[in-house]
Protein backbone atom coordinates (compact mmCIF):
# COMPACT_ATOMS: atom_id res chain seq x y z
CA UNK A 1 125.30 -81.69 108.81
CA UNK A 2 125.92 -84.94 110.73
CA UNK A 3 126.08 -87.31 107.83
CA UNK A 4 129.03 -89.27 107.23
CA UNK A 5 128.70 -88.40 103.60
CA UNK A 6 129.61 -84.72 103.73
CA UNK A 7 133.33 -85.77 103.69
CA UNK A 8 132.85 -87.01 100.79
CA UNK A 9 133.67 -84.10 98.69
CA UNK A 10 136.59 -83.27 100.16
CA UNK A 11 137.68 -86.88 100.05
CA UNK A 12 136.86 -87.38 96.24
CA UNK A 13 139.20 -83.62 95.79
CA UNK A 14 141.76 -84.67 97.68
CA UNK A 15 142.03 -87.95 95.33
CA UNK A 16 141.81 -85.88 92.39
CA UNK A 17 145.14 -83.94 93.47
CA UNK A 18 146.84 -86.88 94.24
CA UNK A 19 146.08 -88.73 90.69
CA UNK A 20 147.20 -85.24 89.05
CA UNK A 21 150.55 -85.17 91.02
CA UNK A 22 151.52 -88.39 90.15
CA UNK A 23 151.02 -87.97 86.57
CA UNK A 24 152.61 -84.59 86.41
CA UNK A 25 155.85 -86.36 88.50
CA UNK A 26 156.05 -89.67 86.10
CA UNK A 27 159.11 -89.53 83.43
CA UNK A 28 157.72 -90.08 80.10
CA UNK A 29 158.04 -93.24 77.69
CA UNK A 30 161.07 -92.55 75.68
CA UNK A 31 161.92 -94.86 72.50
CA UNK A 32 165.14 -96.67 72.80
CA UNK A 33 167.53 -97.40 70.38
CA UNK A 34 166.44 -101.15 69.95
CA UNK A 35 162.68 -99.42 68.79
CA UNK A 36 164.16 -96.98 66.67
CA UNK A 37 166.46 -100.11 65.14
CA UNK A 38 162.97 -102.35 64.69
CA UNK A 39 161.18 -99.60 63.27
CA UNK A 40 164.51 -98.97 60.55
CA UNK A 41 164.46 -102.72 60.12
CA UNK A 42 160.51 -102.23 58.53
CA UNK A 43 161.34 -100.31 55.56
CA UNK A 44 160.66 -102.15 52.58
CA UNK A 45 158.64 -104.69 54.32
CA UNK A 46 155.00 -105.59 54.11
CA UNK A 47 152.60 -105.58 57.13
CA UNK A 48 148.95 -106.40 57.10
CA UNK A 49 146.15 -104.38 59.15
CA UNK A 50 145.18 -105.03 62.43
CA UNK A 51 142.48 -102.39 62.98
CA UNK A 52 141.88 -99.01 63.61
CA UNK A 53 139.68 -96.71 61.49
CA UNK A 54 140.14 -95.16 58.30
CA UNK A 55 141.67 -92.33 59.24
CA UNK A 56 144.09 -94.04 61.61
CA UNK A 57 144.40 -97.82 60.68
CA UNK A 58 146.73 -99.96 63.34
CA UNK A 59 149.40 -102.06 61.34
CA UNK A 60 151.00 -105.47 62.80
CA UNK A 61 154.27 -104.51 63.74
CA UNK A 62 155.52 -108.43 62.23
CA UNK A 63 156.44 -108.15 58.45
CA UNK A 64 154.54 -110.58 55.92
CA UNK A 65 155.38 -111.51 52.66
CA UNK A 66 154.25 -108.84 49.62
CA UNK A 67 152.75 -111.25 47.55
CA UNK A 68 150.65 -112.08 50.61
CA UNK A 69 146.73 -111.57 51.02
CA UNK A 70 147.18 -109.82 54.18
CA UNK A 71 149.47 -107.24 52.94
CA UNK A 72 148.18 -103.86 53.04
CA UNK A 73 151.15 -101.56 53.06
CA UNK A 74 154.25 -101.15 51.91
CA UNK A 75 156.62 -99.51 54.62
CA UNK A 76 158.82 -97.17 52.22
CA UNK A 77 160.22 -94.68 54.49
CA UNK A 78 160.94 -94.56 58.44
CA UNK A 79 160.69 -90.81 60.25
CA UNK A 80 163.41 -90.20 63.27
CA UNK A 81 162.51 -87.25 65.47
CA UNK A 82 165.49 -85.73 65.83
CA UNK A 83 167.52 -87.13 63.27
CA UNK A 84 168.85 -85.18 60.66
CA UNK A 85 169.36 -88.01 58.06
CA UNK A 86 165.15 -88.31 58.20
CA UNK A 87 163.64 -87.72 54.80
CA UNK A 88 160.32 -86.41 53.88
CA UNK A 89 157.52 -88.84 52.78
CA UNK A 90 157.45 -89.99 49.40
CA UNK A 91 153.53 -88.26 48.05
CA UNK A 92 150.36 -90.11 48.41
CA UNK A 93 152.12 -91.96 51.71
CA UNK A 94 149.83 -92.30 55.37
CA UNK A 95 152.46 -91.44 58.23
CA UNK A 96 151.68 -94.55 61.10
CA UNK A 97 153.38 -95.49 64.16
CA UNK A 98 153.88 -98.88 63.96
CA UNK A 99 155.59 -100.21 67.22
CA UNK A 100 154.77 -98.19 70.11
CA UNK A 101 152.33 -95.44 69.37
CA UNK A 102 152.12 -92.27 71.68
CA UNK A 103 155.86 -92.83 72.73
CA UNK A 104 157.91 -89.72 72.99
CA UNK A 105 160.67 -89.91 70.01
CA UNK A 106 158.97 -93.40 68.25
CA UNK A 107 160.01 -92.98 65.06
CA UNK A 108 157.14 -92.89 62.46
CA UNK A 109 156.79 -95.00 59.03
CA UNK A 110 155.81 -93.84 55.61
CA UNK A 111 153.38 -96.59 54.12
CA UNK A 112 151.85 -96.76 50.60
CA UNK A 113 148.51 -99.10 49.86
CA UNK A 114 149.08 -101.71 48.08
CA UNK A 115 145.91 -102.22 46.96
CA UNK A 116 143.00 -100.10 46.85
């Protein structure tokens, strides 16, 4: 009972709390209207494949040419949360978030392969 260590525990708890608090008290990311106006700006562009895994390939966020090699995808719709003028996803379309993913209100894009 006279180690220095048996503070430890409480030290290590007390660290935990604090970690959780200032998580729990941080505003979230929000997109602005400059992301939602870059993301609109994709639609009918090409982008090429930066990684990810099959079920969620990452897409460079800079257009390329379609005629390209790189090209992968064909950006042919753009989701808004909370916009009313969004419009469902044409069929056969992966929904990706291009620009910022995990940001609250990014809008989304509807991509078709362009080659298989």
């Amino acid at each position: 009972m006279r180690s220095p260590y048996r503070l430890a525990p409480l030290v290590i708890a007390l660290l935990i709390v604090a970690v959780a608090l200032w998580q729990a008290t941080r505003p979230a990311s929000h997109a602005t209207k400059t992301d939602i106006s870059a993301a609109e700006a994709l639609k009918g562009q090409c982008l090429a494949r930066s990684g990810g895994t099959a079920k969620a390939p990452r897409y460079l966020p800079v257009p390329v040419t379609c005629s390209s090699s790189a090209a992968s995808v064909k950006v042919v719709a753009v989701l808004v949360p909370g916009s009313g003028r969004s419009v469902p996803c044409p069929a056969g379309s992966l929904v990706v978030q291009v620009l910022e993913p995990n940001v609250v209100g990014e809008p989304s894009e509807c991509v078709l392969a362009l080659r298989t």
